[in-house]
PDB file of N, CA and C in Angstrom:
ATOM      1  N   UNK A   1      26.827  21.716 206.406  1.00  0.00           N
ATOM      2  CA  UNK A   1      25.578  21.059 206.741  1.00  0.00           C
ATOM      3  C   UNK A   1      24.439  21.961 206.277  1.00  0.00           C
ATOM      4  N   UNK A   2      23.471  21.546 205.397  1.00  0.00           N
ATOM      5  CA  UNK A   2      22.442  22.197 205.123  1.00  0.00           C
ATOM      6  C   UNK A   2      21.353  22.590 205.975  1.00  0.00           C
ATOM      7  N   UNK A   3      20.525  23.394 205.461  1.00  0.00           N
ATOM      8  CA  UNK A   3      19.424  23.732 206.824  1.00  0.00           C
ATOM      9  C   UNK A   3      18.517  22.460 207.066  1.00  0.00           C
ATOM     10  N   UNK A   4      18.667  21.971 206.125  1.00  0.00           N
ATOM     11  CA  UNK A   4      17.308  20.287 206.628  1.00  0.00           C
ATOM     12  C   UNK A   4      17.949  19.355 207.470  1.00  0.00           C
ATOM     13  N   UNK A   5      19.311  19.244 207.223  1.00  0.00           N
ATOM     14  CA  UNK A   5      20.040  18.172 207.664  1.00  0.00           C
ATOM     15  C   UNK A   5      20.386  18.630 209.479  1.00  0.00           C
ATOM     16  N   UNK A   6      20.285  17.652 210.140  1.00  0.00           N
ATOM     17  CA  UNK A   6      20.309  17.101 211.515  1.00  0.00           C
ATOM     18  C   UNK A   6      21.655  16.693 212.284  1.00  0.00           C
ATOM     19  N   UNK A   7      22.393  17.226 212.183  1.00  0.00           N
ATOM     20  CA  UNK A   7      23.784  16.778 213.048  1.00  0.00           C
ATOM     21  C   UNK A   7      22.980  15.865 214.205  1.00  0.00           C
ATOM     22  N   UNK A   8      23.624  14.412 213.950  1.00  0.00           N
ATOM     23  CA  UNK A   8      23.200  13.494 214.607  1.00  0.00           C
ATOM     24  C   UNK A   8      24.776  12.984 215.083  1.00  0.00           C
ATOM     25  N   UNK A   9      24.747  13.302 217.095  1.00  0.00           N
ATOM     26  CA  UNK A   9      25.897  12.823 217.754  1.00  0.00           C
ATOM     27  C   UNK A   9      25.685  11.895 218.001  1.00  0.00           C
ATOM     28  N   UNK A  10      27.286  10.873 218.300  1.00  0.00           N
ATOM     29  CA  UNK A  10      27.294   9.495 218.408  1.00  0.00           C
ATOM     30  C   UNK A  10      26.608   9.224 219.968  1.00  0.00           C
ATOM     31  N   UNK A  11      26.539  10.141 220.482  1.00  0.00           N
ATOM     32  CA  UNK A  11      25.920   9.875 221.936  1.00  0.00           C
ATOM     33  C   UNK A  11      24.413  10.289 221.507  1.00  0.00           C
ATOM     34  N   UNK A  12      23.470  10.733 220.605  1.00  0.00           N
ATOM     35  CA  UNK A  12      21.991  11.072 220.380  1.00  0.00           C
ATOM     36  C   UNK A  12      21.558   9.974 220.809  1.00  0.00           C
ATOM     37  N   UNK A  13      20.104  10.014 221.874  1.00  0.00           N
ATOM     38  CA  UNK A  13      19.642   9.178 222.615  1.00  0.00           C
ATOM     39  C   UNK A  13      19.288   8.254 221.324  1.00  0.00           C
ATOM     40  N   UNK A  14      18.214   8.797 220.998  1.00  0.00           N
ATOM     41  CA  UNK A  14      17.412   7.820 219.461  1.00  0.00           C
ATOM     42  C   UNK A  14      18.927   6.911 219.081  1.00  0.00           C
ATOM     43  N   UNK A  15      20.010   7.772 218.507  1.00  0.00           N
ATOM     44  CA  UNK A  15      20.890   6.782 217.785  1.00  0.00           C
ATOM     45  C   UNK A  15      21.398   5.574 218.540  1.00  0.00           C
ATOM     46  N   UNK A  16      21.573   5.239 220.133  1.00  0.00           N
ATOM     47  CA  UNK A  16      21.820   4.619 220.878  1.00  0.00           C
ATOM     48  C   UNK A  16      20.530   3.802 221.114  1.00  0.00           C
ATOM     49  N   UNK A  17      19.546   3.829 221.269  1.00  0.00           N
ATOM     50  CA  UNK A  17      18.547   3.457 221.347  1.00  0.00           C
ATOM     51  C   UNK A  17      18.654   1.992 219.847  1.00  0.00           C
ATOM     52  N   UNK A  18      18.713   2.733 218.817  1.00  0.00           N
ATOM     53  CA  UNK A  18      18.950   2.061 217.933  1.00  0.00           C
ATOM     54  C   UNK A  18      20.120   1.393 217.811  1.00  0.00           C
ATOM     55  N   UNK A  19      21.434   1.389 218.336  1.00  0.00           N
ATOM     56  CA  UNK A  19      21.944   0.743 218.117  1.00  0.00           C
ATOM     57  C   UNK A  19      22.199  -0.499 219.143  1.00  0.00           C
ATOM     58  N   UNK A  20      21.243  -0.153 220.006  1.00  0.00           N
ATOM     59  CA  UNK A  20      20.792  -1.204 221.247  1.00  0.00           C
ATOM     60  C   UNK A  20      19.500  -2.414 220.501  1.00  0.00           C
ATOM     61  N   UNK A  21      18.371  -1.647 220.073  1.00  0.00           N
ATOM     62  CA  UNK A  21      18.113  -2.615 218.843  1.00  0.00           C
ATOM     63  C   UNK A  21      18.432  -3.550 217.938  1.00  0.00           C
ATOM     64  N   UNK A  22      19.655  -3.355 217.258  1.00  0.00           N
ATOM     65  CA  UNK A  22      20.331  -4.107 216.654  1.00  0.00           C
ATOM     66  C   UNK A  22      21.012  -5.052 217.615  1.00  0.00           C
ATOM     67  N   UNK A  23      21.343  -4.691 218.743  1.00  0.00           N
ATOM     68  CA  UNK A  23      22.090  -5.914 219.189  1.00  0.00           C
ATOM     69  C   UNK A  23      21.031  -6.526 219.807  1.00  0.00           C
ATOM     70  N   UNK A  24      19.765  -6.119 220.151  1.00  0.00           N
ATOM     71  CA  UNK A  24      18.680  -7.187 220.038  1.00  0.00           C
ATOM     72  C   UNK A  24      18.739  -8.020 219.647  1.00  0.00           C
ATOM     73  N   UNK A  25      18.992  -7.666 217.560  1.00  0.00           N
ATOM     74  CA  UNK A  25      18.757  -8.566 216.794  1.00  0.00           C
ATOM     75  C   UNK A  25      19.319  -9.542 216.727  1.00  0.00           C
ATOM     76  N   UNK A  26      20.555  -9.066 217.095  1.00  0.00           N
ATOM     77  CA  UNK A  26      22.169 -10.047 217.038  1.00  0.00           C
ATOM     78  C   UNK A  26      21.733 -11.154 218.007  1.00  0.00           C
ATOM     79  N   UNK A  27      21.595 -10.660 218.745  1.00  0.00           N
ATOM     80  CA  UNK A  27      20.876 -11.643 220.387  1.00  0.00           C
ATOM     81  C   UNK A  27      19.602 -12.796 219.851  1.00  0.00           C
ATOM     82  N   UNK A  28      18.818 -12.445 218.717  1.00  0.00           N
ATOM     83  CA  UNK A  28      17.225 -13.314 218.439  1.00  0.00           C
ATOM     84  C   UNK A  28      16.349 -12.522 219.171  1.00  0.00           C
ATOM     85  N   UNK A  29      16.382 -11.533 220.086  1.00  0.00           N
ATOM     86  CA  UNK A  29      14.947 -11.063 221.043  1.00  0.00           C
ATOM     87  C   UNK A  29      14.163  -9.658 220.019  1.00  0.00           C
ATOM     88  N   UNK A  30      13.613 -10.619 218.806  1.00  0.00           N
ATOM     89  CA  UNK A  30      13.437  -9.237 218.426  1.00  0.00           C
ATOM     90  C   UNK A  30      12.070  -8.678 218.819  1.00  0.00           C
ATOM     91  N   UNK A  31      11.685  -9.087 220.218  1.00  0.00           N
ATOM     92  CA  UNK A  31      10.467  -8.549 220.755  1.00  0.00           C
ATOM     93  C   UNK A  31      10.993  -7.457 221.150  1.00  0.00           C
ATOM     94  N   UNK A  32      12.375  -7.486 221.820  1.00  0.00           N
ATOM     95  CA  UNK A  32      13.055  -6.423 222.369  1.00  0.00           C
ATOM     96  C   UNK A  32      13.519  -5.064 221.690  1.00  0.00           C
ATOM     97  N   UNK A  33      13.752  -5.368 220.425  1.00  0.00           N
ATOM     98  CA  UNK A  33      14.218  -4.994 219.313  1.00  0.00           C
ATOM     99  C   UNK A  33      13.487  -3.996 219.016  1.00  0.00           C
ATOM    100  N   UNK A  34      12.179  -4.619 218.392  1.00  0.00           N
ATOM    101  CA  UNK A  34      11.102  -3.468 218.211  1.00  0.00           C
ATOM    102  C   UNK A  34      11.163  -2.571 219.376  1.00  0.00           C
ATOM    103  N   UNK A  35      10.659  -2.863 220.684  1.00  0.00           N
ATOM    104  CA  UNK A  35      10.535  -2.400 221.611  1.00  0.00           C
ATOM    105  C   UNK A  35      11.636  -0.873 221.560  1.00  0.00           C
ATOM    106  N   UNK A  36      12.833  -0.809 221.234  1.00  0.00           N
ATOM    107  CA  UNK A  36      14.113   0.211 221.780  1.00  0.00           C
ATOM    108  C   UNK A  36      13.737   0.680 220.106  1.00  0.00           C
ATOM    109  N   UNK A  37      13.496   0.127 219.032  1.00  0.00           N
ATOM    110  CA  UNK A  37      13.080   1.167 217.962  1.00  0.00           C
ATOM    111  C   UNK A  37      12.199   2.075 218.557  1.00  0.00           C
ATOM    112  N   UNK A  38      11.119   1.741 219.039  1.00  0.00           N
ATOM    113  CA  UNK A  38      10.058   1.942 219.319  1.00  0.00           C
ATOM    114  C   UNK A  38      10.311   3.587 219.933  1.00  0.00           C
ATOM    115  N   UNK A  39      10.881   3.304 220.873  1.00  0.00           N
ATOM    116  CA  UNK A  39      11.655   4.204 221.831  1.00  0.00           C
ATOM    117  C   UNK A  39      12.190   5.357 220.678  1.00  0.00           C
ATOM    118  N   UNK A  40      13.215   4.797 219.998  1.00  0.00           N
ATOM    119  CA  UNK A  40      14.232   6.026 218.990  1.00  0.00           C
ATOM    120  C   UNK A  40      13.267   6.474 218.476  1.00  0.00           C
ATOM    121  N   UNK A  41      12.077   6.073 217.710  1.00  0.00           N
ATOM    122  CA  UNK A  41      10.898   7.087 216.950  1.00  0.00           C
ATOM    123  C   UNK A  41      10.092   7.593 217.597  1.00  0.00           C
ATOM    124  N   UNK A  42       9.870   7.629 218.790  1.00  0.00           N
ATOM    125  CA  UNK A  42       9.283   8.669 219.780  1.00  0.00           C
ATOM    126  C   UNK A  42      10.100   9.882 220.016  1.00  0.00           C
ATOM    127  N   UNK A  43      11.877   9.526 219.990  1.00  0.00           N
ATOM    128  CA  UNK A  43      12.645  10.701 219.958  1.00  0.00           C
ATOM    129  C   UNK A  43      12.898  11.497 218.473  1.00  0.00           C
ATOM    130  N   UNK A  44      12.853  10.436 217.328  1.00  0.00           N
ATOM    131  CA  UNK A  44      12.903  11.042 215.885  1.00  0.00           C
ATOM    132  C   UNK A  44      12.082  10.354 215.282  1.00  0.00           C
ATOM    133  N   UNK A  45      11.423  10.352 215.012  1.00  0.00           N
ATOM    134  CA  UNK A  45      10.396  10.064 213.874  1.00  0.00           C
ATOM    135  C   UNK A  45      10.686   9.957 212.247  1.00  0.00           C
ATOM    136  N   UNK A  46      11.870  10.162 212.431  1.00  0.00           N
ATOM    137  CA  UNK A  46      12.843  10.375 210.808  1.00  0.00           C
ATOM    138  C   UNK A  46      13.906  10.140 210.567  1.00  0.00           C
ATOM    139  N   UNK A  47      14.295   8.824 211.503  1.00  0.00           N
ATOM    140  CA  UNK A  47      15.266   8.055 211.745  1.00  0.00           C
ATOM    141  C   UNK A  47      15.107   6.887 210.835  1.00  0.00           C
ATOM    142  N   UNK A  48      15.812   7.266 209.822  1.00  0.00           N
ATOM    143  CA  UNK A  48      16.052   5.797 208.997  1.00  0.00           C
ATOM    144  C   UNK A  48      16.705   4.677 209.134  1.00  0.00           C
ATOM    145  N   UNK A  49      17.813   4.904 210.446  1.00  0.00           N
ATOM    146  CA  UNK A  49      18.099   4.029 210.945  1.00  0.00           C
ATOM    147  C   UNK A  49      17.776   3.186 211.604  1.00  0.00           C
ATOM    148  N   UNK A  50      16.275   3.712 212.437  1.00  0.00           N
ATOM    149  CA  UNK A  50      15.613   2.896 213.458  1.00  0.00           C
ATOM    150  C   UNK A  50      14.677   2.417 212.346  1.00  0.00           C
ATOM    151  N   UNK A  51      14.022   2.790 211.277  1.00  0.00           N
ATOM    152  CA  UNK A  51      13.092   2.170 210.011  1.00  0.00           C
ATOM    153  C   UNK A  51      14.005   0.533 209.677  1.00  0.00           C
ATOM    154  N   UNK A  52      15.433   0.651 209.633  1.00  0.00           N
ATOM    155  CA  UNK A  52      15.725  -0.039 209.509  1.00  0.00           C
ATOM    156  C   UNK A  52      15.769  -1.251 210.129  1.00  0.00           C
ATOM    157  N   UNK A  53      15.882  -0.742 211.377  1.00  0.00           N
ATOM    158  CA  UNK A  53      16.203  -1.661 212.657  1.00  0.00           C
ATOM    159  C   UNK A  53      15.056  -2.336 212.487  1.00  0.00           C
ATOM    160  N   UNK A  54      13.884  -1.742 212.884  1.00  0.00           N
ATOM    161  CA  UNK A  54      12.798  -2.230 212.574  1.00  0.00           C
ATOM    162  C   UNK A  54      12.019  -3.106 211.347  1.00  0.00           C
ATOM    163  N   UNK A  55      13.023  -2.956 210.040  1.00  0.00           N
ATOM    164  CA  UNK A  55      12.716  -3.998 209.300  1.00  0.00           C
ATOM    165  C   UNK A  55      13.422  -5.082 209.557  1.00  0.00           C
ATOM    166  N   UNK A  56      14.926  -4.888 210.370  1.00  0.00           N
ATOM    167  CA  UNK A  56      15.443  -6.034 210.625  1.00  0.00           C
ATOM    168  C   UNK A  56      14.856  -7.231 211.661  1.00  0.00           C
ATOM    169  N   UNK A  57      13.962  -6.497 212.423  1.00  0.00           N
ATOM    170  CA  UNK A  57      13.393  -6.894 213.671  1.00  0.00           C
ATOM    171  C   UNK A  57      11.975  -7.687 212.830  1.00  0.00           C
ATOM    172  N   UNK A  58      11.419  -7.245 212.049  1.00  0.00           N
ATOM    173  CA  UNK A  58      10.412  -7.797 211.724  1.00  0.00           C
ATOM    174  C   UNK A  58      10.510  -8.988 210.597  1.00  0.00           C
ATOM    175  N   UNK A  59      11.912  -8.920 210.144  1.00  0.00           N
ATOM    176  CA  UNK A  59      12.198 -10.326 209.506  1.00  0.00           C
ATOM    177  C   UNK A  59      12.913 -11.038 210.104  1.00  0.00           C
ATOM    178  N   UNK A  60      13.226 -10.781 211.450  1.00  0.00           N
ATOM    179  CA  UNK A  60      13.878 -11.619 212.481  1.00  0.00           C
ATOM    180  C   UNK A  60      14.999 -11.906 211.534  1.00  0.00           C
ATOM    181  N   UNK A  61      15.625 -10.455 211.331  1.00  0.00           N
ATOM    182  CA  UNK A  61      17.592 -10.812 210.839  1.00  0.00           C
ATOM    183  C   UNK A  61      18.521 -10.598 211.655  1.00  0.00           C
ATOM    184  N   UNK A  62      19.393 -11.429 212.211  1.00  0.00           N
ATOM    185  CA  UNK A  62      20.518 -10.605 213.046  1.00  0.00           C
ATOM    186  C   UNK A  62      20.880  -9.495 212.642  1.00  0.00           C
ATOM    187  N   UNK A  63      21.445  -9.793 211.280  1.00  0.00           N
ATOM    188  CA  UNK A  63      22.393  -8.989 210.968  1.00  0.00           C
ATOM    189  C   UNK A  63      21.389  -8.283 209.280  1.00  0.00           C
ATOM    190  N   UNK A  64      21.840  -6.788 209.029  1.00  0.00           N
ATOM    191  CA  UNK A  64      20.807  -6.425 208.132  1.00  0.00           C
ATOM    192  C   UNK A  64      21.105  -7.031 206.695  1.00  0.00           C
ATOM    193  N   UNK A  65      22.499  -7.629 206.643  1.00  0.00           N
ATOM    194  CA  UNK A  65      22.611  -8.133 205.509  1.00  0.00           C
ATOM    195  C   UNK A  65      21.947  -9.471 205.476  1.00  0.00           C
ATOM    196  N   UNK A  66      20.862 -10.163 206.166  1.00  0.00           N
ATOM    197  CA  UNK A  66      20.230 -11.417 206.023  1.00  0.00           C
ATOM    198  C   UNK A  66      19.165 -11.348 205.161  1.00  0.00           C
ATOM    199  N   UNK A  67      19.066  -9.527 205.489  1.00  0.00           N
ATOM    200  CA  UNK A  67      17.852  -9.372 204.576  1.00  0.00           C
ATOM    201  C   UNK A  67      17.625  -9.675 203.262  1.00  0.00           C
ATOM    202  N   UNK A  68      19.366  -9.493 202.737  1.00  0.00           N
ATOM    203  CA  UNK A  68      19.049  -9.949 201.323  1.00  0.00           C
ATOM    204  C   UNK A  68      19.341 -11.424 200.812  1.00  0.00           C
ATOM    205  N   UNK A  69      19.121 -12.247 201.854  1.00  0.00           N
ATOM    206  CA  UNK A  69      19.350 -13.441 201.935  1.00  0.00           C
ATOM    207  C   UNK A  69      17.717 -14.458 202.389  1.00  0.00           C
ATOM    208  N   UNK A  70      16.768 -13.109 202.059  1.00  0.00           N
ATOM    209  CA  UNK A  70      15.287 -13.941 202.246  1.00  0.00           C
ATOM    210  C   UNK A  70      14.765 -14.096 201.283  1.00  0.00           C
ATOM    211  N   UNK A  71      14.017 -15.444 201.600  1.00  0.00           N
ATOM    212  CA  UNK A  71      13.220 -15.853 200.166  1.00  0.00           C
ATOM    213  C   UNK A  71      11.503 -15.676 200.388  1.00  0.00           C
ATOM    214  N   UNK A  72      11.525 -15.190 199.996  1.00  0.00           N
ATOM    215  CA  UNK A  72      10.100 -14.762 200.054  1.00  0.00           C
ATOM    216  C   UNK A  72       9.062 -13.987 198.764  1.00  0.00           C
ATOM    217  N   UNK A  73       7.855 -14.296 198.813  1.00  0.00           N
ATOM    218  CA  UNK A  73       7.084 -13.536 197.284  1.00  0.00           C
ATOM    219  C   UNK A  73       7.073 -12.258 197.180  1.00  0.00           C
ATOM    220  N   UNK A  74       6.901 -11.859 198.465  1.00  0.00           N
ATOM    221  CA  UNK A  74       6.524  -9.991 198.835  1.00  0.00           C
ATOM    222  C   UNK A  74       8.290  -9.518 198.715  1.00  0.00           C
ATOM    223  N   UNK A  75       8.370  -8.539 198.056  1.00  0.00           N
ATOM    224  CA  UNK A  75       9.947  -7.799 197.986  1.00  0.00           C
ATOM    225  C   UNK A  75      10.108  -6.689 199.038  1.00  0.00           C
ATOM    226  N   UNK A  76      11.100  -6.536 199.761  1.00  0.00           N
ATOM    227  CA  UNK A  76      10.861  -5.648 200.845  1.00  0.00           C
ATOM    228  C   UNK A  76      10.055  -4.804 200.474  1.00  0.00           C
ATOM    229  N   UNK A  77      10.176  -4.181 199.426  1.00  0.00           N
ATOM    230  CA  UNK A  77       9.496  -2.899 199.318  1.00  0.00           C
ATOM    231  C   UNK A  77       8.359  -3.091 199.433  1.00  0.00           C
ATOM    232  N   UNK A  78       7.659  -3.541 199.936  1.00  0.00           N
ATOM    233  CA  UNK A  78       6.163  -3.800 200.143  1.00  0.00           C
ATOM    234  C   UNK A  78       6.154  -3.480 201.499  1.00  0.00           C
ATOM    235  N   UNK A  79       6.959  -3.711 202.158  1.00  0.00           N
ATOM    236  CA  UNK A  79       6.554  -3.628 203.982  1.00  0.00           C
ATOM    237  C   UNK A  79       6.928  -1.458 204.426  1.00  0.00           C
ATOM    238  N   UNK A  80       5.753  -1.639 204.909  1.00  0.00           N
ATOM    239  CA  UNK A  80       6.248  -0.038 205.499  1.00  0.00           C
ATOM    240  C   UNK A  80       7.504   0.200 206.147  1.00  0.00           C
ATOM    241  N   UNK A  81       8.253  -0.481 207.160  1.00  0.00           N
ATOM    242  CA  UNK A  81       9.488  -0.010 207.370  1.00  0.00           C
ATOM    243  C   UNK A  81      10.450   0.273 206.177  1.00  0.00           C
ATOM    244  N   UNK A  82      10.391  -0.616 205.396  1.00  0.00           N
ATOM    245  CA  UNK A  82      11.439  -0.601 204.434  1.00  0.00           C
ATOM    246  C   UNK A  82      10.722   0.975 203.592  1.00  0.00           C
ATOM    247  N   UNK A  83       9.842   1.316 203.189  1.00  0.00           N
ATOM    248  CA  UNK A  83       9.511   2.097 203.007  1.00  0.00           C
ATOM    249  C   UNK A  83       9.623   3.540 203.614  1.00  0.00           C
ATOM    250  N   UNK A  84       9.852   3.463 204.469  1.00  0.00           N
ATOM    251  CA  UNK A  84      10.119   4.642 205.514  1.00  0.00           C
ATOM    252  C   UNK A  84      11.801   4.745 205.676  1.00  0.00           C
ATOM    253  N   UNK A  85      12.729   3.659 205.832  1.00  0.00           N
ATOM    254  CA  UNK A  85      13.948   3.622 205.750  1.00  0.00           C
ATOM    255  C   UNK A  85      14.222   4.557 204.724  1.00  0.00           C
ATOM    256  N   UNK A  86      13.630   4.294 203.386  1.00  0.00           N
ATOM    257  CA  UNK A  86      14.139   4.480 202.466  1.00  0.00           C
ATOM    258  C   UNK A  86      13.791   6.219 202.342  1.00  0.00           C
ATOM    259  N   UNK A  87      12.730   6.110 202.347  1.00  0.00           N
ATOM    260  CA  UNK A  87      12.528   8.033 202.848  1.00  0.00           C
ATOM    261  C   UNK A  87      13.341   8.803 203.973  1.00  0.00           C
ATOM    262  N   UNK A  88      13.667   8.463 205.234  1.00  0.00           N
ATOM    263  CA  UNK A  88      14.327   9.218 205.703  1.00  0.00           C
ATOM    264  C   UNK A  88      15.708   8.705 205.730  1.00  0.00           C
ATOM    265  N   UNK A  89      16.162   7.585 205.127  1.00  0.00           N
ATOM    266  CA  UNK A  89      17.248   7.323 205.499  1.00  0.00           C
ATOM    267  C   UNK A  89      18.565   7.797 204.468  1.00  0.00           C
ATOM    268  N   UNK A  90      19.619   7.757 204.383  1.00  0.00           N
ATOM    269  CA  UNK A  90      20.566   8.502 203.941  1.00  0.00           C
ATOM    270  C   UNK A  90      21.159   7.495 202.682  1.00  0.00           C
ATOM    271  N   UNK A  91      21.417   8.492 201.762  1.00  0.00           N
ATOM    272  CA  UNK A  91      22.212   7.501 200.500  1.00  0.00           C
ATOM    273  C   UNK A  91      22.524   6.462 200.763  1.00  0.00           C
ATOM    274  N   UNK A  92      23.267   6.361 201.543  1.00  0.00           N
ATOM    275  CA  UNK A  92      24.111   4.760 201.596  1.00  0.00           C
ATOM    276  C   UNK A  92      23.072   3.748 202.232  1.00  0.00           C
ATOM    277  N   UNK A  93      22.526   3.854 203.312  1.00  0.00           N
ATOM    278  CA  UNK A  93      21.312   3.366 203.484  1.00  0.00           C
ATOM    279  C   UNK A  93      19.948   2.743 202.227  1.00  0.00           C
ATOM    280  N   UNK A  94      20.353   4.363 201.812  1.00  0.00           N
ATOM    281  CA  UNK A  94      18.687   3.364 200.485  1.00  0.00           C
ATOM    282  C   UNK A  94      19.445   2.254 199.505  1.00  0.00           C
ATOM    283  N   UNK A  95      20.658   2.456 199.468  1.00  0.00           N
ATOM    284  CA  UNK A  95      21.524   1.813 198.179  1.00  0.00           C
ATOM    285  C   UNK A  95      21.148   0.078 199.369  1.00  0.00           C
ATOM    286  N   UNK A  96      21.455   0.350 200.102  1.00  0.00           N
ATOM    287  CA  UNK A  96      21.840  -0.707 200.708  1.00  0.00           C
ATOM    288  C   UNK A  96      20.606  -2.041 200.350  1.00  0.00           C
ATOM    289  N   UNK A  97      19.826  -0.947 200.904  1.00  0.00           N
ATOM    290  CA  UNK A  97      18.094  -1.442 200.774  1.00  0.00           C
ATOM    291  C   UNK A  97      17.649  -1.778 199.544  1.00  0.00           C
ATOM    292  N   UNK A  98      18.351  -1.123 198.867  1.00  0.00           N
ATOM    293  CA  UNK A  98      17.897  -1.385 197.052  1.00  0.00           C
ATOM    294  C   UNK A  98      18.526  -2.349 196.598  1.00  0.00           C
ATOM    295  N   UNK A  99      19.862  -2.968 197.221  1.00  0.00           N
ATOM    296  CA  UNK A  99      20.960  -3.886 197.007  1.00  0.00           C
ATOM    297  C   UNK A  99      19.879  -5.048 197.515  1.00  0.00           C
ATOM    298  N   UNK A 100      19.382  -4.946 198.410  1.00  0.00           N
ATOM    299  CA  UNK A 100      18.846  -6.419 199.025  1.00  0.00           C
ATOM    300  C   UNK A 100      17.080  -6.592 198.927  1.00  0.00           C
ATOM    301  N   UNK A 101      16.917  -5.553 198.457  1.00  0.00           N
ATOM    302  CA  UNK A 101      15.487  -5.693 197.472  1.00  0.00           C
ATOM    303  C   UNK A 101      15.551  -6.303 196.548  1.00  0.00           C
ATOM    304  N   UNK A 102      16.224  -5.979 195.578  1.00  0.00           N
ATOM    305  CA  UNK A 102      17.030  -6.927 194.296  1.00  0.00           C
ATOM    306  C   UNK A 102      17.315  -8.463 194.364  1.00  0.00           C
ATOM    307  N   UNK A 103      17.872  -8.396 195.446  1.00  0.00           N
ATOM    308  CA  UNK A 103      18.367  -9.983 196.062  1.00  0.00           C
ATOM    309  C   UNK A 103      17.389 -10.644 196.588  1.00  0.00           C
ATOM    310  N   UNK A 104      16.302 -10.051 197.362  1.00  0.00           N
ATOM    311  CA  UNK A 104      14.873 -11.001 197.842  1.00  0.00           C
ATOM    312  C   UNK A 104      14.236 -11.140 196.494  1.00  0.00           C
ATOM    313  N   UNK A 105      14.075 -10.282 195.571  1.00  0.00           N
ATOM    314  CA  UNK A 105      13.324 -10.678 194.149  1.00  0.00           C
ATOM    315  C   UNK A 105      14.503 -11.757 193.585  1.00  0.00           C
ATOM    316  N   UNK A 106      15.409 -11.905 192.953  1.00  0.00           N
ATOM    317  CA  UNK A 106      16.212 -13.334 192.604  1.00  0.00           C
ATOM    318  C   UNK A 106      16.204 -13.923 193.200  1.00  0.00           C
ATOM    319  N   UNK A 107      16.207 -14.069 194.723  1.00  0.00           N
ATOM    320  CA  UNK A 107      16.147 -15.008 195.564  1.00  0.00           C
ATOM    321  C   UNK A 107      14.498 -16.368 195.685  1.00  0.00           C
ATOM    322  N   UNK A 108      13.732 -15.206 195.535  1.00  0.00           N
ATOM    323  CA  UNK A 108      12.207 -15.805 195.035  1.00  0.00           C
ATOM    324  C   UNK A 108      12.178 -16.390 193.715  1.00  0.00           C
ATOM    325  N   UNK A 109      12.234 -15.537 192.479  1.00  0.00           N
ATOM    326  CA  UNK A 109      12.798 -15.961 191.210  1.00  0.00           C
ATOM    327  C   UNK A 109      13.560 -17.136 191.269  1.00  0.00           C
ATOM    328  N   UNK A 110      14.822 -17.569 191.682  1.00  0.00           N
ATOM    329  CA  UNK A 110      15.480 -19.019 191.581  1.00  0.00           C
ATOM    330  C   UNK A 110      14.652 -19.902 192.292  1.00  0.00           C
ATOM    331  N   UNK A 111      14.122 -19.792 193.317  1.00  0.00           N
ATOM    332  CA  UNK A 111      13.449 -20.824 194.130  1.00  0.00           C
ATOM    333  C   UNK A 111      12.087 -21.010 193.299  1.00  0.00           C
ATOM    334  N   UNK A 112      11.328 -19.978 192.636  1.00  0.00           N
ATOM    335  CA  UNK A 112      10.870 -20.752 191.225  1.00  0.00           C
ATOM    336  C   UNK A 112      10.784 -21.260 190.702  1.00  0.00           C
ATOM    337  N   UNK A 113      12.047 -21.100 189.828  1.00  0.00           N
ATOM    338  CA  UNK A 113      12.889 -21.998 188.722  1.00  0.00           C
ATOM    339  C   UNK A 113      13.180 -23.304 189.253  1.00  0.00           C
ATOM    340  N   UNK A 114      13.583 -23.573 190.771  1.00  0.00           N
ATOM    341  CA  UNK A 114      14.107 -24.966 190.948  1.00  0.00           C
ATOM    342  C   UNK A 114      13.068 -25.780 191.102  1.00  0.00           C
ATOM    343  N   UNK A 115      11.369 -24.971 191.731  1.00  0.00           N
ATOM    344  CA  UNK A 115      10.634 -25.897 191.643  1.00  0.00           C
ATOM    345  C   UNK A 115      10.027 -27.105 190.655  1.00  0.00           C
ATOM    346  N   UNK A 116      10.090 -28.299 190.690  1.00  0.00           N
ATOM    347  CA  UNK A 116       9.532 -29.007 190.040  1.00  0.00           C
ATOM    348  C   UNK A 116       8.217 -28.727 189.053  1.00  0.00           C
ATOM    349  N   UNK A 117       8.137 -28.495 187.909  1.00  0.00           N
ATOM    350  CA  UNK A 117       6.833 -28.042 187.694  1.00  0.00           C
ATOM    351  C   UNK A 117       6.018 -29.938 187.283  1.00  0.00           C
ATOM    352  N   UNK A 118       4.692 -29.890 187.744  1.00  0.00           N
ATOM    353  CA  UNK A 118       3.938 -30.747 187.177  1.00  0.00           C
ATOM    354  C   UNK A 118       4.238 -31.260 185.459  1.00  0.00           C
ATOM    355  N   UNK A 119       3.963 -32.623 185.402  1.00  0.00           N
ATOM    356  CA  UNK A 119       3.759 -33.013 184.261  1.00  0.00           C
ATOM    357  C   UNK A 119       2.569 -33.027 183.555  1.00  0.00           C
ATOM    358  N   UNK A 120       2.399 -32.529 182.763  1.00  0.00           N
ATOM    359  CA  UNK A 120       1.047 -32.781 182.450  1.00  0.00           C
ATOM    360  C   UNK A 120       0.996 -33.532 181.612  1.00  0.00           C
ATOM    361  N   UNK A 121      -0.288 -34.704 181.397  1.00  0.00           N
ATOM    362  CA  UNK A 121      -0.200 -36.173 180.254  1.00  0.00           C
ATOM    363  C   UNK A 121      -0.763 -35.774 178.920  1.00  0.00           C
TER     364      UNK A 121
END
């Protein structure tokens, strides 16, 4: 373990905190959701896991893979959580995020394409 890196136990309040969040999400209460992020970044502030939680909470996803199942103009990377995930959060994490960044941009892109465009005379 390097000197930057954080041995994070499966009992760390923040990490429980967050993973109480997520089952927020699972649940729909993502008033609640935010709320127990809220909580883990008062204990770490550099928890990419709770960045996450918190983007999941703010696109109202159960599950974080819905994320890349939104259609929308803005690409995550525009929203500060996702932005912050991606800074403190760990390899597999940013890949993840970069996997479903990708997928909200095609996802917008096809819904484009299927629109009808005007005729013009």
């Amino acid at each position: 373990m390097g000197k930057d890196q954080v041995y994070k136990s499966p009992l760390d309040p923040a990490s429980l905190l967050v993973r109480r969040a997520r089952l927020m999400c699972k649940n729909g209460d993502f008033a609640k959701a935010r709320e127990f992020v809220r909580q883990a970044l008062d204990i770490n502030p550099e928890s990419g896991d709770a960045y996450m939680a918190a983007l999941m909470a703010e696109c109202q996803c159960s599950h974080a893979e819905q994320l890349g199942a939104l259609v929308t103009y803005e690409p995550l990377s525009q929203r500060g959580n996702y932005q912050k995930a991606m800074r403190f959060g760990d390899g597999g994490l940013r890949i993840r995020l970069e996997g479903y960044n990708a997928r909200v941009r095609e996802n917008w892109d096809e819904e484009q394409r299927q629109k009808p465009r005007p005729v013009l005379p």
